[in-house]
PDB file of N, CA and C in Angstrom:
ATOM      1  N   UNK A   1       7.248   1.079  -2.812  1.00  0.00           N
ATOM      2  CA  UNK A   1       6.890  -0.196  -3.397  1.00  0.00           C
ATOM      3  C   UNK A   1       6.137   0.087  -4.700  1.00  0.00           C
ATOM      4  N   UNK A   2       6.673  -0.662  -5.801  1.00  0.00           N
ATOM      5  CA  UNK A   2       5.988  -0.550  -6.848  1.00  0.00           C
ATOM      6  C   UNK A   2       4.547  -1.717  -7.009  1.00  0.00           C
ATOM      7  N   UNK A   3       3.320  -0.763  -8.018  1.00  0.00           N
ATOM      8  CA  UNK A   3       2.363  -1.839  -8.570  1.00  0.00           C
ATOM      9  C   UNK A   3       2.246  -1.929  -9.622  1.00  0.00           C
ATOM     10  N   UNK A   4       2.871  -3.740  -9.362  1.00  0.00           N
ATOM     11  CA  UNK A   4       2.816  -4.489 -10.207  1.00  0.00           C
ATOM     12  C   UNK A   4       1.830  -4.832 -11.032  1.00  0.00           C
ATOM     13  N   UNK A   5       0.879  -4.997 -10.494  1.00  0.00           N
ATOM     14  CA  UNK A   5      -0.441  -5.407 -11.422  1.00  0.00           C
ATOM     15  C   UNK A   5      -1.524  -5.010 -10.428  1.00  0.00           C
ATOM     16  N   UNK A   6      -3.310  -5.132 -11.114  1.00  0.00           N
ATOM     17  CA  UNK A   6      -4.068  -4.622 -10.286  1.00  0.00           C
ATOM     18  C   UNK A   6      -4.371  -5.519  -9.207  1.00  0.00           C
ATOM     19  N   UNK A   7      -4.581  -5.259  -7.923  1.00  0.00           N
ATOM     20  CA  UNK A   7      -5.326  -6.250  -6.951  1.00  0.00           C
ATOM     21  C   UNK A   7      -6.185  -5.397  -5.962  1.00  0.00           C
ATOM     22  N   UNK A   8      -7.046  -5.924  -5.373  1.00  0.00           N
ATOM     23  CA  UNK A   8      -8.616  -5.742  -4.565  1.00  0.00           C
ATOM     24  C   UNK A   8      -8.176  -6.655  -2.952  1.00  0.00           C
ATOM     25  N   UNK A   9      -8.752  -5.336  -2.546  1.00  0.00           N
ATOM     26  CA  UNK A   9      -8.625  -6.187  -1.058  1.00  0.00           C
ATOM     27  C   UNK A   9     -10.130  -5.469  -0.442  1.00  0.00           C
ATOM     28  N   UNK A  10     -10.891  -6.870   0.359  1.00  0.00           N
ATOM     29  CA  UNK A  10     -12.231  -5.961   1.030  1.00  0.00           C
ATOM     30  C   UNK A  10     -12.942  -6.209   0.607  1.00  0.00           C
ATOM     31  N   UNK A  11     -13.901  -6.096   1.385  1.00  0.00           N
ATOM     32  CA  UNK A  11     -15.773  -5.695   0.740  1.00  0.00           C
ATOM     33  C   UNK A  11     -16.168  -4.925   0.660  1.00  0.00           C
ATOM     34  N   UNK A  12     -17.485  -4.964   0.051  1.00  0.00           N
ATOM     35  CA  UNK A  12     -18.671  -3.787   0.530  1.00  0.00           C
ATOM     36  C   UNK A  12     -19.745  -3.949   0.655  1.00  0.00           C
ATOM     37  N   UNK A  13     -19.561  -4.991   1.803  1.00  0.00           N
ATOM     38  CA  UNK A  13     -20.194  -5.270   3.090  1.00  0.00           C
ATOM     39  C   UNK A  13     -20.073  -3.940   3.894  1.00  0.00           C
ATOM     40  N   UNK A  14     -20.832  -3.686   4.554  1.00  0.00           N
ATOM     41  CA  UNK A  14     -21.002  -2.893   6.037  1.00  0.00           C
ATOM     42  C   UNK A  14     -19.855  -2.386   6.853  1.00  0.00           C
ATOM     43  N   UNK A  15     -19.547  -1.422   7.228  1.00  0.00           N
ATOM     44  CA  UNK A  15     -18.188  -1.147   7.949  1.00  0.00           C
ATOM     45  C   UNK A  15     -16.722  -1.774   7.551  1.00  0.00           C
ATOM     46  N   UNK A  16     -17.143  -2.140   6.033  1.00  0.00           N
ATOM     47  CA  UNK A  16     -15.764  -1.948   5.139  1.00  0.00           C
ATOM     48  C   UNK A  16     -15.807  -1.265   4.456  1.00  0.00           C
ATOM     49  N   UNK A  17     -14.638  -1.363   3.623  1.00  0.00           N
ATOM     50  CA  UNK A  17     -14.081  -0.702   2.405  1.00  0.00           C
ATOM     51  C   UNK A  17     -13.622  -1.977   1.295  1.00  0.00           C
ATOM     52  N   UNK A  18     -13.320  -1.852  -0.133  1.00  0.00           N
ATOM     53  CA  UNK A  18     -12.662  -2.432  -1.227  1.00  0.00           C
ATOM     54  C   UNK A  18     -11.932  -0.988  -1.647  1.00  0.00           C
ATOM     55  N   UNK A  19     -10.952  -1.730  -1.697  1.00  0.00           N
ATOM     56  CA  UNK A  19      -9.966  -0.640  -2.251  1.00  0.00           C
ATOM     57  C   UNK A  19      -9.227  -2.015  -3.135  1.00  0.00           C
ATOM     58  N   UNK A  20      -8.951  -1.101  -4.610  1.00  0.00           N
ATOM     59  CA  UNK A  20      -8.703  -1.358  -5.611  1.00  0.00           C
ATOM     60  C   UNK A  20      -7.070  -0.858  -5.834  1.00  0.00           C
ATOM     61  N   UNK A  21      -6.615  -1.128  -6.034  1.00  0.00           N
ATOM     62  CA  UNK A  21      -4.595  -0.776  -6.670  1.00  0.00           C
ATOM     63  C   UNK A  21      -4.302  -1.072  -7.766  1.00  0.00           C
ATOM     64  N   UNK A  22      -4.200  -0.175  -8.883  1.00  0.00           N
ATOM     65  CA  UNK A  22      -3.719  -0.652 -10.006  1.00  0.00           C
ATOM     66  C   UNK A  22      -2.043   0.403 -10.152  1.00  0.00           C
ATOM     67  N   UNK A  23      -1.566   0.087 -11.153  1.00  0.00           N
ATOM     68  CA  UNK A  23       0.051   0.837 -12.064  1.00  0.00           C
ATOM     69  C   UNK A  23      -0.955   2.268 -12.729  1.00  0.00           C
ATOM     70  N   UNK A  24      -0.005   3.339 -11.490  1.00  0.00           N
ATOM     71  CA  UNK A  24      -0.677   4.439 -12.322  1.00  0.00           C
ATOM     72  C   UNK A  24      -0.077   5.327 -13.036  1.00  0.00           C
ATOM     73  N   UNK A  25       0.240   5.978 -13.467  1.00  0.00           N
ATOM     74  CA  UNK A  25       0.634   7.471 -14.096  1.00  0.00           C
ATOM     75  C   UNK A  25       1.531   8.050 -13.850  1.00  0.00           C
ATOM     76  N   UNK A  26       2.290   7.998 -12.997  1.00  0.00           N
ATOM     77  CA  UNK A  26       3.206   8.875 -12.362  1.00  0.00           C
ATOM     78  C   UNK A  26       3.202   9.710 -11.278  1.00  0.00           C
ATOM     79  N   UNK A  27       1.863   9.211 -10.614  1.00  0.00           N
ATOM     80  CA  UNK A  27       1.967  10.223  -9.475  1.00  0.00           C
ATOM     81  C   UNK A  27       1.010   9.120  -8.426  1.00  0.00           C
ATOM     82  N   UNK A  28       0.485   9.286  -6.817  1.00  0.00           N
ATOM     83  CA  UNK A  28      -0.585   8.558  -6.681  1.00  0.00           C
ATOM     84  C   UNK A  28      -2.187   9.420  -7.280  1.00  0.00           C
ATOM     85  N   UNK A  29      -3.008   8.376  -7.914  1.00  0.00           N
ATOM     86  CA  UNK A  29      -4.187   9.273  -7.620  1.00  0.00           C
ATOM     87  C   UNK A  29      -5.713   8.463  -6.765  1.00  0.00           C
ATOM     88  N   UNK A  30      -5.827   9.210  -6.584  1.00  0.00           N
ATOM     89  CA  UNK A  30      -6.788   8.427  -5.331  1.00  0.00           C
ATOM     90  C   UNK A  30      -8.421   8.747  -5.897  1.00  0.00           C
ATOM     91  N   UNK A  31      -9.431   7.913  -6.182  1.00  0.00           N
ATOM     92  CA  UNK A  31     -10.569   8.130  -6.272  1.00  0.00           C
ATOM     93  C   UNK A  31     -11.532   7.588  -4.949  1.00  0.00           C
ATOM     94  N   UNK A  32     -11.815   8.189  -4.266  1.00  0.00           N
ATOM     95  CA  UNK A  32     -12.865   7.934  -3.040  1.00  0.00           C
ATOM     96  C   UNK A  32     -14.418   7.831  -3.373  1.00  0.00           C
ATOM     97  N   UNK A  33     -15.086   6.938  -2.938  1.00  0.00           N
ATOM     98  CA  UNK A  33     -16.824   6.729  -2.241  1.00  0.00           C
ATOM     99  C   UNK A  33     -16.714   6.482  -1.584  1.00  0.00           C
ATOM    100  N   UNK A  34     -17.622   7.369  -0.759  1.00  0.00           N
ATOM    101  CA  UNK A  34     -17.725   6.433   0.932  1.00  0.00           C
ATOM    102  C   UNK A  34     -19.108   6.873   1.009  1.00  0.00           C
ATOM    103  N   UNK A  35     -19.835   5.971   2.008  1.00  0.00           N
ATOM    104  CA  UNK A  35     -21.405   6.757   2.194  1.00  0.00           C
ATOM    105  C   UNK A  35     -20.974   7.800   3.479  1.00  0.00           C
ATOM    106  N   UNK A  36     -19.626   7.643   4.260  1.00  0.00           N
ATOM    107  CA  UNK A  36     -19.897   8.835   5.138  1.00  0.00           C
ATOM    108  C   UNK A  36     -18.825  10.279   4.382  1.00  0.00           C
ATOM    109  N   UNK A  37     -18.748  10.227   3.126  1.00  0.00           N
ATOM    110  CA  UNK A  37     -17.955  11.346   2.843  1.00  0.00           C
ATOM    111  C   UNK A  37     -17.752  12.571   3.410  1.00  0.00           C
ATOM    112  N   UNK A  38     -19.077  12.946   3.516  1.00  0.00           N
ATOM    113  CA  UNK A  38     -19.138  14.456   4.114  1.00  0.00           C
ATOM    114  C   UNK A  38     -18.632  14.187   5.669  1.00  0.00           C
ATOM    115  N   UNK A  39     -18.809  13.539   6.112  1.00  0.00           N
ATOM    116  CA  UNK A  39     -18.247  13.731   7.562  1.00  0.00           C
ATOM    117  C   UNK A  39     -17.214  13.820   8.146  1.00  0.00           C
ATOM    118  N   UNK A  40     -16.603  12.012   7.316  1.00  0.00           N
ATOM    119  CA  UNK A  40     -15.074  11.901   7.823  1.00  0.00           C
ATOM    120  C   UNK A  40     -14.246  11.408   6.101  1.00  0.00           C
ATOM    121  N   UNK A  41     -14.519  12.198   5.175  1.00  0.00           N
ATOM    122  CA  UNK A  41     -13.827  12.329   3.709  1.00  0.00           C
ATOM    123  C   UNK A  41     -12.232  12.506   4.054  1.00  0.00           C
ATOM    124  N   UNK A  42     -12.106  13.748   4.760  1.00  0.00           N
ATOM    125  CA  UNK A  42     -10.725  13.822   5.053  1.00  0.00           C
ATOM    126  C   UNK A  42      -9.710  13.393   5.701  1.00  0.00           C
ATOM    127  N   UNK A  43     -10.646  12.810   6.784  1.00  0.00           N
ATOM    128  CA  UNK A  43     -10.021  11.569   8.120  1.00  0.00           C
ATOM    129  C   UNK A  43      -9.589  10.150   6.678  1.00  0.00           C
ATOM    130  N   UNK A  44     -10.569  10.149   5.856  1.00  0.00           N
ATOM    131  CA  UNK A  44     -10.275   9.213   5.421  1.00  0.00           C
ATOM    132  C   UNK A  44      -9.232   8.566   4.307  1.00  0.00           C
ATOM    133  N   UNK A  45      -9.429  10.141   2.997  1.00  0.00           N
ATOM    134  CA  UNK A  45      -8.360  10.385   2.467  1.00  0.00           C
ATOM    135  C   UNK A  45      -6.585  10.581   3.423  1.00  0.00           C
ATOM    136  N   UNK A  46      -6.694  10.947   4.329  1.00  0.00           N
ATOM    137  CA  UNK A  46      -5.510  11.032   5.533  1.00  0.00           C
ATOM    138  C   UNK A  46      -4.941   9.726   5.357  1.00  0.00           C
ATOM    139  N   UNK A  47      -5.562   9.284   5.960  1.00  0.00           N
ATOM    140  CA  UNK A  47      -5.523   7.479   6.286  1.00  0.00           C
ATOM    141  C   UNK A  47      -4.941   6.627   4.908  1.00  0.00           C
ATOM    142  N   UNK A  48      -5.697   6.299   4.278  1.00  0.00           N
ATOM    143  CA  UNK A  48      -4.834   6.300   2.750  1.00  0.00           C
ATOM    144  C   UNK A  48      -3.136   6.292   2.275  1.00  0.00           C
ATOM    145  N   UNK A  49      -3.660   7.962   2.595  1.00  0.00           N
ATOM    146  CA  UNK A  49      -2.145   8.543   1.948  1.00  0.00           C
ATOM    147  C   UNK A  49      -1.119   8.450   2.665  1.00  0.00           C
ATOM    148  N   UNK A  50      -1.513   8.312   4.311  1.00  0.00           N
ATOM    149  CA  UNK A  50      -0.300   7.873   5.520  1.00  0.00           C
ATOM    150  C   UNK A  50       0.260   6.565   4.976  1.00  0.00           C
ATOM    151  N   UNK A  51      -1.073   5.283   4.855  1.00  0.00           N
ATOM    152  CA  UNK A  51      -0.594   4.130   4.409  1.00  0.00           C
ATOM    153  C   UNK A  51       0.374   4.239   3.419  1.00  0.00           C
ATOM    154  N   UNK A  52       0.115   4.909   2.705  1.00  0.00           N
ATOM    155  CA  UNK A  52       0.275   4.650   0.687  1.00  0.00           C
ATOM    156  C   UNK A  52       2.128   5.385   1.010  1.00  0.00           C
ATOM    157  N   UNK A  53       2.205   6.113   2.431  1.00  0.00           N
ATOM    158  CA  UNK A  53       3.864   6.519   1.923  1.00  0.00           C
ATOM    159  C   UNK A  53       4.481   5.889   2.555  1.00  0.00           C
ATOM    160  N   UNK A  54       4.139   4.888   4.023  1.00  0.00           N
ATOM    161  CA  UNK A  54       5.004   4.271   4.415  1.00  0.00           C
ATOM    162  C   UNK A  54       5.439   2.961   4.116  1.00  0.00           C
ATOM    163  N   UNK A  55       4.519   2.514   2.753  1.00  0.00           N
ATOM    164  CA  UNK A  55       4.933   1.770   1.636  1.00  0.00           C
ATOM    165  C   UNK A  55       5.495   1.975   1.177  1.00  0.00           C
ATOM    166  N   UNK A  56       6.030   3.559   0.827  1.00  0.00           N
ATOM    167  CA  UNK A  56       6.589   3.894  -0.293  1.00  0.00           C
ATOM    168  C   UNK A  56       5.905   3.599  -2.022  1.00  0.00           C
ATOM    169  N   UNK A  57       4.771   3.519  -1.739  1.00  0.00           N
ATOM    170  CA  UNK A  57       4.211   3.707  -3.108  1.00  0.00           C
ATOM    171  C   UNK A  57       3.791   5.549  -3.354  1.00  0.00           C
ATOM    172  N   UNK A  58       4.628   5.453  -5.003  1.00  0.00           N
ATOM    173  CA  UNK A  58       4.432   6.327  -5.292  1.00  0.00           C
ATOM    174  C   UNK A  58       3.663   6.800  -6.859  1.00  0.00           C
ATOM    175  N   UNK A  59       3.846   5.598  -6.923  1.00  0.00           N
ATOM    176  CA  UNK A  59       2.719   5.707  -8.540  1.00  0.00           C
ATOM    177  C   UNK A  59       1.799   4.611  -8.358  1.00  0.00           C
ATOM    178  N   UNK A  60       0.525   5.087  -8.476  1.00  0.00           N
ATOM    179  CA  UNK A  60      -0.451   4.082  -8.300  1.00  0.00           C
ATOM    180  C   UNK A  60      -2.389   4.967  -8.601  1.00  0.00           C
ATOM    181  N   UNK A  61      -2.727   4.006  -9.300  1.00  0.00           N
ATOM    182  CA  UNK A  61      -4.277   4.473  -9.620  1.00  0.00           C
ATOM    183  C   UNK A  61      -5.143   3.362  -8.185  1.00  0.00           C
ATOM    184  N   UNK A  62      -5.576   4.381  -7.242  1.00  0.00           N
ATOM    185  CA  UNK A  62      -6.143   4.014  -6.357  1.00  0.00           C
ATOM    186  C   UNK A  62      -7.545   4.443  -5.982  1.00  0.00           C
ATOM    187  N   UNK A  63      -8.817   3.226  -6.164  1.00  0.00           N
ATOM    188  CA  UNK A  63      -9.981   3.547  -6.095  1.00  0.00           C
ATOM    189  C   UNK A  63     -10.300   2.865  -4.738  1.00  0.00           C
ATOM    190  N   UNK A  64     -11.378   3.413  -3.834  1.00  0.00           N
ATOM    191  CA  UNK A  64     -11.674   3.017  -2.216  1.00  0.00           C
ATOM    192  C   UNK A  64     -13.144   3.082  -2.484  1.00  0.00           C
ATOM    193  N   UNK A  65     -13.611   2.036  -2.372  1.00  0.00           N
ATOM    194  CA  UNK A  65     -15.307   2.183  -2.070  1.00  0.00           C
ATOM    195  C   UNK A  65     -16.009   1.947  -0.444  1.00  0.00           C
ATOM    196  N   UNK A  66     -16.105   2.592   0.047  1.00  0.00           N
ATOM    197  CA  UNK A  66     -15.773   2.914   1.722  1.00  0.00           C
ATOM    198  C   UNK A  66     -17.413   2.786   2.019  1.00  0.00           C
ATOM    199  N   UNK A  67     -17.705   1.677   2.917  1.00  0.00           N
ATOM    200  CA  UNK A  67     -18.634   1.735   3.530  1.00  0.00           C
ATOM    201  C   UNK A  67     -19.019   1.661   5.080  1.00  0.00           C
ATOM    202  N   UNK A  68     -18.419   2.856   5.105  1.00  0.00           N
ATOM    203  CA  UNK A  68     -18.095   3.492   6.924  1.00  0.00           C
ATOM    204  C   UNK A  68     -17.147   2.491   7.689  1.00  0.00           C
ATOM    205  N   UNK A  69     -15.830   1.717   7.283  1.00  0.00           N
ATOM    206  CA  UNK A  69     -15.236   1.680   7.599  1.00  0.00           C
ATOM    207  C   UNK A  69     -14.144   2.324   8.299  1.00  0.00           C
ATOM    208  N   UNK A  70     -13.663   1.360   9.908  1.00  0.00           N
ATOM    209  CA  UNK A  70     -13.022   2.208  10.484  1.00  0.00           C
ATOM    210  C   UNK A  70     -11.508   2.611  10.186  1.00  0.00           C
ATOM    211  N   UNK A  71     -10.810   3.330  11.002  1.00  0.00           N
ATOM    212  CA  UNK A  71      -8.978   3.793  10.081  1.00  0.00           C
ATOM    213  C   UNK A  71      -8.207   2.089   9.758  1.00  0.00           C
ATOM    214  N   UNK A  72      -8.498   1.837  11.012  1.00  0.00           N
ATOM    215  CA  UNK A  72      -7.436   0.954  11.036  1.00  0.00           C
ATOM    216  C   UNK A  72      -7.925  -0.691  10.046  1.00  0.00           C
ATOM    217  N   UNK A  73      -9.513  -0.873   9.545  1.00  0.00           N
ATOM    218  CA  UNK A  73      -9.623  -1.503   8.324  1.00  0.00           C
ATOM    219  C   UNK A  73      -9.332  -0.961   7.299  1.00  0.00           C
ATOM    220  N   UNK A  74      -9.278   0.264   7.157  1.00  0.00           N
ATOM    221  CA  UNK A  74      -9.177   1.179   5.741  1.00  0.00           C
ATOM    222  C   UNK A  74      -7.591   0.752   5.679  1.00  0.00           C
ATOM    223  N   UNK A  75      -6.703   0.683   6.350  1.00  0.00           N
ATOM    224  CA  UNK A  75      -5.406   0.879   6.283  1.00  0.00           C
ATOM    225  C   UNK A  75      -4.909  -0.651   6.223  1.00  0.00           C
ATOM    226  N   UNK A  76      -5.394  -1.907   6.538  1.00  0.00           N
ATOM    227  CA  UNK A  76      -5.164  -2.767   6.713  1.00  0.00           C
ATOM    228  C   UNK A  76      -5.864  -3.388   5.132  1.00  0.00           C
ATOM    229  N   UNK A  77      -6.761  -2.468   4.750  1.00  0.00           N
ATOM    230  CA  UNK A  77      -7.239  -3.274   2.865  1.00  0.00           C
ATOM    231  C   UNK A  77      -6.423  -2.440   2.367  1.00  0.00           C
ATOM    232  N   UNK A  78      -5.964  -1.356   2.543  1.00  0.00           N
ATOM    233  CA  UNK A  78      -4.827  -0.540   1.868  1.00  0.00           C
ATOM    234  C   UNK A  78      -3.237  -1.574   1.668  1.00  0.00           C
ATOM    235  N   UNK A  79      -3.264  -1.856   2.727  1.00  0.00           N
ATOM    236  CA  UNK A  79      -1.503  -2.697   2.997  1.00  0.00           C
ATOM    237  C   UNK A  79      -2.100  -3.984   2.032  1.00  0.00           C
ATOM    238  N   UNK A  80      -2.810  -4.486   2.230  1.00  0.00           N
ATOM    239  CA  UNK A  80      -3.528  -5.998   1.548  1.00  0.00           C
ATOM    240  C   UNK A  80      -3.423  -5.360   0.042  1.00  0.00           C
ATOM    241  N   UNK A  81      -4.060  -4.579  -0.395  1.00  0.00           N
ATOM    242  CA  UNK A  81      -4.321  -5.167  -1.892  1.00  0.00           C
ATOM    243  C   UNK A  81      -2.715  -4.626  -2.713  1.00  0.00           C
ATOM    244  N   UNK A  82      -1.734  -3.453  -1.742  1.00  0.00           N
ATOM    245  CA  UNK A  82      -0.903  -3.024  -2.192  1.00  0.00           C
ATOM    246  C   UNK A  82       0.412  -4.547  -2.146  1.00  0.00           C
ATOM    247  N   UNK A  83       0.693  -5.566  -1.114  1.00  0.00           N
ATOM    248  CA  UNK A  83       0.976  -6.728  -0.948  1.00  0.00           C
ATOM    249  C   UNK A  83       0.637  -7.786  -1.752  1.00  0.00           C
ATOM    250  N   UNK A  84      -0.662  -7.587  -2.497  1.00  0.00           N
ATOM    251  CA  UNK A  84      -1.277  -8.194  -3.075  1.00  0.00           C
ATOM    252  C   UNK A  84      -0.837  -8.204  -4.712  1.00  0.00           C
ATOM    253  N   UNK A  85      -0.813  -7.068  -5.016  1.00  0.00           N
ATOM    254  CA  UNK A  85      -0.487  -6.149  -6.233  1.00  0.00           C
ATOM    255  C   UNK A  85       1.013  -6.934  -6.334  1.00  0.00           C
ATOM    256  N   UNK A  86       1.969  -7.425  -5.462  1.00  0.00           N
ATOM    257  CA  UNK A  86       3.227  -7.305  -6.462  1.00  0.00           C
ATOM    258  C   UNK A  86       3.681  -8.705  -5.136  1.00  0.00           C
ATOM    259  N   UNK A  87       2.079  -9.818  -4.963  1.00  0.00           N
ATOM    260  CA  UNK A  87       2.212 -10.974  -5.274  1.00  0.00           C
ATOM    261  C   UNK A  87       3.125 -11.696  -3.734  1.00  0.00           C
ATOM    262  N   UNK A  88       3.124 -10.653  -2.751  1.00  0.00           N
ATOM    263  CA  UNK A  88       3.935 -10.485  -1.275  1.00  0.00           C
ATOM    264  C   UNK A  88       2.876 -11.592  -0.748  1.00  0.00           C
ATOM    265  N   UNK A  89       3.393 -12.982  -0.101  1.00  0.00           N
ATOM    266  CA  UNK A  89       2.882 -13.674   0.867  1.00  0.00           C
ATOM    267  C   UNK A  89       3.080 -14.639   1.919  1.00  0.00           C
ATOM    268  N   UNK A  90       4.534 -14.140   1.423  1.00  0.00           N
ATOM    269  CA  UNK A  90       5.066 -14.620   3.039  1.00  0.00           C
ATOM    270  C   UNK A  90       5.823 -13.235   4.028  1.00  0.00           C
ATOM    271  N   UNK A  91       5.802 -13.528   5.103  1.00  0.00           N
ATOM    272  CA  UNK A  91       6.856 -12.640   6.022  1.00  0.00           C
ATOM    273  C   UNK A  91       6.343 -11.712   5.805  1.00  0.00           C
ATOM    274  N   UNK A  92       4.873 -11.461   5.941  1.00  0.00           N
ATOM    275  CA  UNK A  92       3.825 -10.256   5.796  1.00  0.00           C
ATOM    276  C   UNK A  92       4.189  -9.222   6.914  1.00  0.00           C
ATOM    277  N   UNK A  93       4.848  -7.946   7.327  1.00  0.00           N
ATOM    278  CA  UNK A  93       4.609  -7.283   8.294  1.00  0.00           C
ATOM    279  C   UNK A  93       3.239  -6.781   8.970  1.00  0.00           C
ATOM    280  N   UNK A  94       2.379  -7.618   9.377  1.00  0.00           N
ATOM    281  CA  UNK A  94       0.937  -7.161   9.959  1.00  0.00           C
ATOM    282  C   UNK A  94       1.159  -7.512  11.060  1.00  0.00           C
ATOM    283  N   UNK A  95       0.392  -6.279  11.584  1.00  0.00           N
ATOM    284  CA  UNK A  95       0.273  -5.864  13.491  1.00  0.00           C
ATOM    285  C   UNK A  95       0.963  -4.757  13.676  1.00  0.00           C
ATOM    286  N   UNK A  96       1.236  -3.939  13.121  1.00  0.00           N
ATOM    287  CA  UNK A  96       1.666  -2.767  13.768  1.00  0.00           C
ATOM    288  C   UNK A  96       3.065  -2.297  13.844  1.00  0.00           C
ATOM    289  N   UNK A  97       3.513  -3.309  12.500  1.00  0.00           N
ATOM    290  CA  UNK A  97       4.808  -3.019  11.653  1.00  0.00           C
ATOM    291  C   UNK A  97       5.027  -2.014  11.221  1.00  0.00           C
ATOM    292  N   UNK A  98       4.466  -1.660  10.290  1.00  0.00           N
ATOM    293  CA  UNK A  98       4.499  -0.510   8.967  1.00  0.00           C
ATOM    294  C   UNK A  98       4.193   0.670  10.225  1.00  0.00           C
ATOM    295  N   UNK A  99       4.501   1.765  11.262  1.00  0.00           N
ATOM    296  CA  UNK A  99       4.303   2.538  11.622  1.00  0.00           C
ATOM    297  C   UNK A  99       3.284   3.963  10.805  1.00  0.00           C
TER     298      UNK A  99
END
């Protein structure tokens, strides 16, 4: 899936995340904050990049401001702002579509 334009899904409120999607470069690139980086950074970057291919997005400037959010919100503002980005709002696959 291509992005279309930038869109935001989330807070950063407490046990979320905002993750940001803009049109990137040619490749994905991912910029992470989280306050639990050191712990679960890689659980979290994981999570992300699982989302980000079974979209099939492959070019995209992607920023996550993670505030100890769990996988399955991280992945659910991931699907949102990428849906969001190219304006998707009907016949949403949520619940456990996107494998």
């Amino acid at each position: 899936m291509e992005i279309k334009k930038p869109a935001v899904a989330g807070t950063l409120e407490s046990s979320d995340c905002m993750v940001t999607v803009e049109p990137g470069q040619g490749a994905v690139e991912l910029d992470l904050d989280s306050a639990v980086i050191r712990q679960y950074g890689k659980q979290i970057r994981k999570v992300i990049h699982e989302t980000l291919d079974r979209l099939e997005v492959t070019n995209a400037k992607v920023t996550v401001v993670d505030k100890g959010a769990l996988d399955c919100t991280i992945k659910a503002r991931v699907e949102c702002a990428v849906y969001r980005s190219n304006d998707v709002k009907d016949n949403l696959p949520w619940g456990g579509v996107i494998k």
